[in-house]
PDB file of N, CA and C in Angstrom:
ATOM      1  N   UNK A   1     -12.068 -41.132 -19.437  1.00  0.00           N
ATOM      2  CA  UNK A   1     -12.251 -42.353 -18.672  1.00  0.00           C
ATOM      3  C   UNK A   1     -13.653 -42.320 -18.057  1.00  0.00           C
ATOM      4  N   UNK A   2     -13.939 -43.631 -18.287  1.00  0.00           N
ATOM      5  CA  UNK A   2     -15.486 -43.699 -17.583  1.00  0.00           C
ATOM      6  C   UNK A   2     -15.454 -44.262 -16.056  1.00  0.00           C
ATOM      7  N   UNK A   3     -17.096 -44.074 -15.687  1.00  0.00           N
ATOM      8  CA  UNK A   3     -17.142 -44.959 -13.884  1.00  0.00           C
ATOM      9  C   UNK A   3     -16.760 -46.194 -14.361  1.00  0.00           C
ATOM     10  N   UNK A   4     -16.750 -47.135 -15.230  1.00  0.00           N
ATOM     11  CA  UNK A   4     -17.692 -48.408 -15.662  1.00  0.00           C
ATOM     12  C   UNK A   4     -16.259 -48.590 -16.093  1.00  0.00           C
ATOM     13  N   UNK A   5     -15.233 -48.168 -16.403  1.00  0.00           N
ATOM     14  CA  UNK A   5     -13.886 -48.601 -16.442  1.00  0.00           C
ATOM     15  C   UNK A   5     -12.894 -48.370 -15.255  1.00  0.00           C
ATOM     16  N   UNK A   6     -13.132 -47.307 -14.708  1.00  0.00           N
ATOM     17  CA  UNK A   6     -12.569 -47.362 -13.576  1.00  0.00           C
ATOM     18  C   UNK A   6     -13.280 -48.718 -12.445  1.00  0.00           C
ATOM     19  N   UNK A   7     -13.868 -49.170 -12.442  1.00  0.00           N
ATOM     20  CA  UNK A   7     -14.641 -50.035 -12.111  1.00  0.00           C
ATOM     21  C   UNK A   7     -14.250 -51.993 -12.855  1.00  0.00           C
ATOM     22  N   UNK A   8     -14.017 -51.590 -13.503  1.00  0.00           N
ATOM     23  CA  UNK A   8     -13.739 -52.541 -14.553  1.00  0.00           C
ATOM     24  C   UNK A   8     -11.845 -52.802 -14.092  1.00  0.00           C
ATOM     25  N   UNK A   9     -11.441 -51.848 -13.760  1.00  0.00           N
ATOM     26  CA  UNK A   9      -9.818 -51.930 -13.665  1.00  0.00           C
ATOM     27  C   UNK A   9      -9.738 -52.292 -12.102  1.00  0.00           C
ATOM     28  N   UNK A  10     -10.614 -51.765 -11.075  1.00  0.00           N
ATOM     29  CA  UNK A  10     -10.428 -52.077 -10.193  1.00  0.00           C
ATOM     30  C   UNK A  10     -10.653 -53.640  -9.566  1.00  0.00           C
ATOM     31  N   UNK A  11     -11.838 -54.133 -10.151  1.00  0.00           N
ATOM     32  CA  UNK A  11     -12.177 -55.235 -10.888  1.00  0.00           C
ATOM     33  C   UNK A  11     -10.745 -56.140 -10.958  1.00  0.00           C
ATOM     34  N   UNK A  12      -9.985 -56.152 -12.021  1.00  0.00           N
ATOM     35  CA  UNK A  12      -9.051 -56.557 -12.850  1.00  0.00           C
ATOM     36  C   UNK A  12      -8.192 -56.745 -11.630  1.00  0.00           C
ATOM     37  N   UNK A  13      -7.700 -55.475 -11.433  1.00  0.00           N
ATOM     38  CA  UNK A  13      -6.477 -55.379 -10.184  1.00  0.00           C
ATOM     39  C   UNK A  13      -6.149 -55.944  -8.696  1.00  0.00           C
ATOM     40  N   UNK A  14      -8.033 -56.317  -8.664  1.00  0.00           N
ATOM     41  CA  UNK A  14      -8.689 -56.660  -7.175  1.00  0.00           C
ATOM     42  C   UNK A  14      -8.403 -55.398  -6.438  1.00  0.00           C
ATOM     43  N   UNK A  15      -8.362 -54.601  -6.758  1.00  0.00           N
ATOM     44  CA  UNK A  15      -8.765 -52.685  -6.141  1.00  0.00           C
ATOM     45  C   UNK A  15      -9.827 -52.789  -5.459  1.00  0.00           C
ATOM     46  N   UNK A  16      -9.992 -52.144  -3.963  1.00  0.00           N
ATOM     47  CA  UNK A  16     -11.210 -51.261  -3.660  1.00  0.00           C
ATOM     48  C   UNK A  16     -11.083 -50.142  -4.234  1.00  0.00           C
ATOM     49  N   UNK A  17     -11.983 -49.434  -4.087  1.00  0.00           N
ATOM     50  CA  UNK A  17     -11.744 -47.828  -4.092  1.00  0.00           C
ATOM     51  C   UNK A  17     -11.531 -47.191  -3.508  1.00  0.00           C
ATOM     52  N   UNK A  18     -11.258 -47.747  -1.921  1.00  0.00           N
ATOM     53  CA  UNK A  18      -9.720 -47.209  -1.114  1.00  0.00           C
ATOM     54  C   UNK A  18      -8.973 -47.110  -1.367  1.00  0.00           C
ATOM     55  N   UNK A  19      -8.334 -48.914  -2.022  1.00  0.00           N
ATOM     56  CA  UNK A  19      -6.978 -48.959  -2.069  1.00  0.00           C
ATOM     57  C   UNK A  19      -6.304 -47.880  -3.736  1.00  0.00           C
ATOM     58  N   UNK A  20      -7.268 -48.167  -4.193  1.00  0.00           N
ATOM     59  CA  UNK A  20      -7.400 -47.221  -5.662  1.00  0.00           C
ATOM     60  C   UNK A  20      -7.158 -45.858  -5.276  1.00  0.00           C
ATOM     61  N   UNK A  21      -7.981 -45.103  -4.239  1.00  0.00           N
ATOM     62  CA  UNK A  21      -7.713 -43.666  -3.787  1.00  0.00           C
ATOM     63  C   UNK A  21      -6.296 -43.539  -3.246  1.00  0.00           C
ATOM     64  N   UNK A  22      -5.694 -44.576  -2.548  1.00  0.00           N
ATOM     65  CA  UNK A  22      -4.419 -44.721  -1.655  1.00  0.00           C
ATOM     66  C   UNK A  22      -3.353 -44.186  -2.843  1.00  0.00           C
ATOM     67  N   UNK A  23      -3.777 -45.137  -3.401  1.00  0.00           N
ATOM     68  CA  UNK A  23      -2.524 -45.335  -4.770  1.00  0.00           C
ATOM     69  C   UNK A  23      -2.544 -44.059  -5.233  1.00  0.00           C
ATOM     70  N   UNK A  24      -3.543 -43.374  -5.451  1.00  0.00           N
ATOM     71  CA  UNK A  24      -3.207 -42.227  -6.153  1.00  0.00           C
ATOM     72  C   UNK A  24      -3.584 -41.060  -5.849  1.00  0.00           C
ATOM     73  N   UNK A  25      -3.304 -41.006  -4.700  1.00  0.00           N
ATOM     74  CA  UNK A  25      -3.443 -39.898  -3.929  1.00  0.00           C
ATOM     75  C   UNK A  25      -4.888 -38.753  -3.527  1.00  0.00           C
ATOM     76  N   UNK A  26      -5.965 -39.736  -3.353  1.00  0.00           N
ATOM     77  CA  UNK A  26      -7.416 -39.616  -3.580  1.00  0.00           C
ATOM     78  C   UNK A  26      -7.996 -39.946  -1.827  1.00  0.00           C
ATOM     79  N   UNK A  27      -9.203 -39.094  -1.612  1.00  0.00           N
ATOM     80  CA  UNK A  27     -10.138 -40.109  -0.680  1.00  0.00           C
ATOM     81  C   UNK A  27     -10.759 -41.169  -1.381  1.00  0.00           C
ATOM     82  N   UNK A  28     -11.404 -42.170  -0.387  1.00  0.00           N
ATOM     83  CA  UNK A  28     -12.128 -43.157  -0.527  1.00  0.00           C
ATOM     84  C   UNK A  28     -13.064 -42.495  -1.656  1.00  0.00           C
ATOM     85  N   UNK A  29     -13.763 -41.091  -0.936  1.00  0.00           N
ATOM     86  CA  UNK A  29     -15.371 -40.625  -0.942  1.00  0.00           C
ATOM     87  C   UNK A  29     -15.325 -40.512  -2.601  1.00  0.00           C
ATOM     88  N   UNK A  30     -13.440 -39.435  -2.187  1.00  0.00           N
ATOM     89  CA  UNK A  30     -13.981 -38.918  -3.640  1.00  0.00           C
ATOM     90  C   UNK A  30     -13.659 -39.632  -4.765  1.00  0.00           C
ATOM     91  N   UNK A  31     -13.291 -40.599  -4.948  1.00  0.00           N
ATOM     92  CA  UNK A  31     -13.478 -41.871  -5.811  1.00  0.00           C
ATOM     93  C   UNK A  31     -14.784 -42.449  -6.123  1.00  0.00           C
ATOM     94  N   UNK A  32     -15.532 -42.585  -4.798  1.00  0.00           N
ATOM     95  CA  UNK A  32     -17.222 -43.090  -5.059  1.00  0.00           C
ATOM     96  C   UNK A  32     -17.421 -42.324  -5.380  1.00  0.00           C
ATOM     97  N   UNK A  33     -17.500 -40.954  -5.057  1.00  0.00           N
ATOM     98  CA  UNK A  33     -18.309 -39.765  -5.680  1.00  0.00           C
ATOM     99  C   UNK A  33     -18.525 -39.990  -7.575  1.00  0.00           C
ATOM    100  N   UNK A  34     -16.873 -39.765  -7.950  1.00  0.00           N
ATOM    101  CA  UNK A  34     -16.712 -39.886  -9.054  1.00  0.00           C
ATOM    102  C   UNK A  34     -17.145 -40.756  -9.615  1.00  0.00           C
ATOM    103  N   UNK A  35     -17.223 -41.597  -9.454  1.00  0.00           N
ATOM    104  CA  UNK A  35     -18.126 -42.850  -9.861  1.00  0.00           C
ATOM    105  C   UNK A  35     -19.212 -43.375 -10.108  1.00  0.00           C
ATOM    106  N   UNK A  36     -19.772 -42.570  -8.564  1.00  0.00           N
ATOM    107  CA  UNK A  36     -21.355 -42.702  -8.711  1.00  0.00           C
ATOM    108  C   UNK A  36     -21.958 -41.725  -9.649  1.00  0.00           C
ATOM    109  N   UNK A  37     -21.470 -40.825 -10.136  1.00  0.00           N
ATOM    110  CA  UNK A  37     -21.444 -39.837 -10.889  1.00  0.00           C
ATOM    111  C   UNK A  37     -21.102 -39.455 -11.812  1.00  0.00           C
ATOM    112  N   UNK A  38     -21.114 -40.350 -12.488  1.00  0.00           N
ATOM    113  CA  UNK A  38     -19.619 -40.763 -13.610  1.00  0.00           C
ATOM    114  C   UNK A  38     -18.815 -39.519 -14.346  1.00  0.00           C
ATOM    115  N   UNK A  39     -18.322 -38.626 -13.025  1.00  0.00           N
ATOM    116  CA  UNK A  39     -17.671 -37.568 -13.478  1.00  0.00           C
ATOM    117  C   UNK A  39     -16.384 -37.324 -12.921  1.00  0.00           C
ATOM    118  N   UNK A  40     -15.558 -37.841 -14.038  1.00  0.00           N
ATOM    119  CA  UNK A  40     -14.143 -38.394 -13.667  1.00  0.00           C
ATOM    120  C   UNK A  40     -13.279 -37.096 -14.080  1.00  0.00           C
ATOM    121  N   UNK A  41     -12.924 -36.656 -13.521  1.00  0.00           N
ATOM    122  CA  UNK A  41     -11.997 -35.463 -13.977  1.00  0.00           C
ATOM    123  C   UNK A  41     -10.813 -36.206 -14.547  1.00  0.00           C
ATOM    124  N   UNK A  42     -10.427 -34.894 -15.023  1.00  0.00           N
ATOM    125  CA  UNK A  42      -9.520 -35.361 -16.133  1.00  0.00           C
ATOM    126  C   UNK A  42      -7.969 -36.188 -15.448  1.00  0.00           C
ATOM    127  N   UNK A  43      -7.472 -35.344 -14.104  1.00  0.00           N
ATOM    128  CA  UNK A  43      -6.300 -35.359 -13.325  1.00  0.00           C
ATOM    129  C   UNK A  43      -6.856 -36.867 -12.685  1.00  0.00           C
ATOM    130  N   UNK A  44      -7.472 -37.402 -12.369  1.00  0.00           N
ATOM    131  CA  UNK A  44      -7.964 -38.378 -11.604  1.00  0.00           C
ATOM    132  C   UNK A  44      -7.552 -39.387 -12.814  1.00  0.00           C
ATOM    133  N   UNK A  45      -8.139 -39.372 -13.934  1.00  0.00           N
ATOM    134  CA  UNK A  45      -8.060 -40.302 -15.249  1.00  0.00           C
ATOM    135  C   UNK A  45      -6.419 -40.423 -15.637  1.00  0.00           C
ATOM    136  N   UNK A  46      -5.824 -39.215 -15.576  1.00  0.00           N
ATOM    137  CA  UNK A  46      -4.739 -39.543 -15.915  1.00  0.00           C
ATOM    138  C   UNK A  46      -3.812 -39.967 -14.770  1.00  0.00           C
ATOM    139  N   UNK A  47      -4.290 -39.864 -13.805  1.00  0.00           N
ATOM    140  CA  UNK A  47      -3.068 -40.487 -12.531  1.00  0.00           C
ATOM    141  C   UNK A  47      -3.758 -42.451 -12.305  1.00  0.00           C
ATOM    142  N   UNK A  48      -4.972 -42.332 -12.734  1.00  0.00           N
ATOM    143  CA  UNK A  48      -5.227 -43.844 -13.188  1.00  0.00           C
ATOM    144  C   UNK A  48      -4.330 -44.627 -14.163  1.00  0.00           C
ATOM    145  N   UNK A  49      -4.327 -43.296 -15.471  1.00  0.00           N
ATOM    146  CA  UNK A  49      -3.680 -44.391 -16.697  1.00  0.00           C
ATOM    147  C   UNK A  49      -2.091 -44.520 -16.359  1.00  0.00           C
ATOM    148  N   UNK A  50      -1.619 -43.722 -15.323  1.00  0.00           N
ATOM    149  CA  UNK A  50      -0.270 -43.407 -15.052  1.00  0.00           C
ATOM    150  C   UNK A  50      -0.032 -44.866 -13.802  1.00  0.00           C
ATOM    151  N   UNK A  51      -1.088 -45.266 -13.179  1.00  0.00           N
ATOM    152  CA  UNK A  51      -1.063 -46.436 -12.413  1.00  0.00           C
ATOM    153  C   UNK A  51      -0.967 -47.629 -13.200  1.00  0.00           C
ATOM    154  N   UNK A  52      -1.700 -47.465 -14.268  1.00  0.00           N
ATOM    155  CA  UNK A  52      -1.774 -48.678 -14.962  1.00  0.00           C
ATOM    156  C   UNK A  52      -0.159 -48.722 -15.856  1.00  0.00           C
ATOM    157  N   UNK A  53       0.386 -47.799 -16.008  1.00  0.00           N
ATOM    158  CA  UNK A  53       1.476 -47.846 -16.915  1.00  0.00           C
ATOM    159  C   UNK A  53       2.985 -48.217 -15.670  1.00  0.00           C
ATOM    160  N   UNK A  54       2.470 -47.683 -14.435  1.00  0.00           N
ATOM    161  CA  UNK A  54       3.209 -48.179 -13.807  1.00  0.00           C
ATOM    162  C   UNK A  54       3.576 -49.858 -13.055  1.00  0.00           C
ATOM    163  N   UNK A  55       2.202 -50.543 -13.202  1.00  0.00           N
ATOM    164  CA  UNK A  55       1.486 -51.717 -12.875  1.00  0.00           C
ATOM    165  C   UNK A  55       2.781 -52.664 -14.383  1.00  0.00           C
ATOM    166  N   UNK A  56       2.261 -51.888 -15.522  1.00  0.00           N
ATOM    167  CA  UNK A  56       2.891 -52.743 -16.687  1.00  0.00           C
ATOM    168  C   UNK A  56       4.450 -52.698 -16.612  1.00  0.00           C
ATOM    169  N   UNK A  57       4.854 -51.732 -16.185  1.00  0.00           N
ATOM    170  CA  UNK A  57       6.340 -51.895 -16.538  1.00  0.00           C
ATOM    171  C   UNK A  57       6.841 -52.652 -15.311  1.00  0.00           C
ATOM    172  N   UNK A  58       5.764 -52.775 -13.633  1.00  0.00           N
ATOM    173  CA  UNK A  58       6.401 -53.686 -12.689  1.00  0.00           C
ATOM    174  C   UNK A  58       6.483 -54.899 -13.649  1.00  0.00           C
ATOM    175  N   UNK A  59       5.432 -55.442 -14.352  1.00  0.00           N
ATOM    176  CA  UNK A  59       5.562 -56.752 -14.456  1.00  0.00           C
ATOM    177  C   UNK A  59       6.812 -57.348 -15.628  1.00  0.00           C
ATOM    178  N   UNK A  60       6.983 -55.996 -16.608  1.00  0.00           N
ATOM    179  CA  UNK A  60       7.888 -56.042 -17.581  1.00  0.00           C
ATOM    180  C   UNK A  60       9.162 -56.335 -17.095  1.00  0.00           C
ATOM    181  N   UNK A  61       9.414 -55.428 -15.829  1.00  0.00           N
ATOM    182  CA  UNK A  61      10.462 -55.962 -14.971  1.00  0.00           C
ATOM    183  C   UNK A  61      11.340 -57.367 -13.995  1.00  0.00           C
ATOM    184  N   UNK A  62       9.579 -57.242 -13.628  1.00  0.00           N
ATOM    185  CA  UNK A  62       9.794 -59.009 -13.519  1.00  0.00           C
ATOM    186  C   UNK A  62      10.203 -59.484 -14.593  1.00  0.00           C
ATOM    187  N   UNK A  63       9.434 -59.901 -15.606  1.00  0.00           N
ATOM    188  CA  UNK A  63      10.393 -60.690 -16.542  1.00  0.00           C
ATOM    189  C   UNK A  63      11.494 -60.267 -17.363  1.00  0.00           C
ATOM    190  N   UNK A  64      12.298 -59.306 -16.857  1.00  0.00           N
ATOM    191  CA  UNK A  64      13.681 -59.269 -17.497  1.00  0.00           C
ATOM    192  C   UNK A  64      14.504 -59.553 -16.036  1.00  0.00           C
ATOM    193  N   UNK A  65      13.776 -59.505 -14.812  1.00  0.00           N
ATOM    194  CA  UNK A  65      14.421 -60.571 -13.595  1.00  0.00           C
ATOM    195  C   UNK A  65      14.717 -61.699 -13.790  1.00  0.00           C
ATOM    196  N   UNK A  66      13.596 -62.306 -14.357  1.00  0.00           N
ATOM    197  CA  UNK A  66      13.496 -63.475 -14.416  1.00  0.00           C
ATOM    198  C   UNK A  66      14.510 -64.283 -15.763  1.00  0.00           C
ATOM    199  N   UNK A  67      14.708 -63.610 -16.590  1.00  0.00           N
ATOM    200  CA  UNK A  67      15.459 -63.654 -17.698  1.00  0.00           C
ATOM    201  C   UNK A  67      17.113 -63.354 -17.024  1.00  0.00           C
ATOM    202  N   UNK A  68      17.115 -62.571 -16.262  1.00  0.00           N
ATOM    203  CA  UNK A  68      18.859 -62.244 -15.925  1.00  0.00           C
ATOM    204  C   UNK A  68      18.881 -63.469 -15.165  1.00  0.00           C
ATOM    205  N   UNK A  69      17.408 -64.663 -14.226  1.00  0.00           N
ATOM    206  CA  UNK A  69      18.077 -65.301 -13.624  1.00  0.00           C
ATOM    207  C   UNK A  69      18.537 -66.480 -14.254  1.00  0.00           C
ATOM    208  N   UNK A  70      17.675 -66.622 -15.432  1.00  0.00           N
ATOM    209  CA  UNK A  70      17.947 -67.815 -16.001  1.00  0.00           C
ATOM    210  C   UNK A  70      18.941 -67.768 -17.202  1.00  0.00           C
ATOM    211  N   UNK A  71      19.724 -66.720 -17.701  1.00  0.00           N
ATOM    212  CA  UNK A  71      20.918 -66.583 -18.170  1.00  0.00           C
ATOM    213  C   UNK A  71      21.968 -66.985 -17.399  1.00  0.00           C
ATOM    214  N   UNK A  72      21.820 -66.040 -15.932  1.00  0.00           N
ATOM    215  CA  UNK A  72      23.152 -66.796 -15.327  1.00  0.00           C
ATOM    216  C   UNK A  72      23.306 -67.807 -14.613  1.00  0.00           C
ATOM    217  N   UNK A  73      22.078 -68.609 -14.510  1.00  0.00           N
ATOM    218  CA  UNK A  73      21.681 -70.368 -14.481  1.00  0.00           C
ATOM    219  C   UNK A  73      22.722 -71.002 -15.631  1.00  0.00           C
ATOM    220  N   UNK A  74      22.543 -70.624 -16.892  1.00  0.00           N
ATOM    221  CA  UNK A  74      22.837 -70.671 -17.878  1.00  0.00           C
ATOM    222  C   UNK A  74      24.432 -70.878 -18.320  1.00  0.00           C
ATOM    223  N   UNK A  75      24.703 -69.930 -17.649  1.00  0.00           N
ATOM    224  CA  UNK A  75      26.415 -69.067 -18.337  1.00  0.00           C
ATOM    225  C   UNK A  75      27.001 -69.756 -16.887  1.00  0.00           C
ATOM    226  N   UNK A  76      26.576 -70.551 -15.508  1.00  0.00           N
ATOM    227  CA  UNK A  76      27.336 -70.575 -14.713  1.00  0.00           C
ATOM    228  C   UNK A  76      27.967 -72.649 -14.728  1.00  0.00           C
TER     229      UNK A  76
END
């Protein structure tokens, strides 16, 4: 993972790189650090892609909410 994608996702998400450090168990600093430096360790990259996989299955969830509500709209 690069600065310029981590950057790019935070971007996407509307992330600072607070709220980005919050999430995954990081300082602020050492997020800029990494960044400004574009030296992303590996554990940092993968607790990112592990945010993003968690981000996808919230929304996957929503829509099988949204699907149970409009079945039993449906069936009632």
């Amino acid at each position: 993972m690069t600065a310029q994608e981590i950057k790019d996702f935070c971007k996407e998400q509307g992330l600072t790189y607070k709220d980005l450090a919050e999430l995954i168990g990081m300082t602020e600093g050492g997020i800029q650090n990494a960044v400004k430096k574009d030296n992303i360790s590996e554990q940092t990259a993968k607790a990112i892609e592990l945010l993003k996989e968690i981000q996808a299955l919230k929304e996957q969830l929503k829509d099988y909410e949204n699907l149970k509500q409009i079945l039993k709209k449906a069936l009632l």
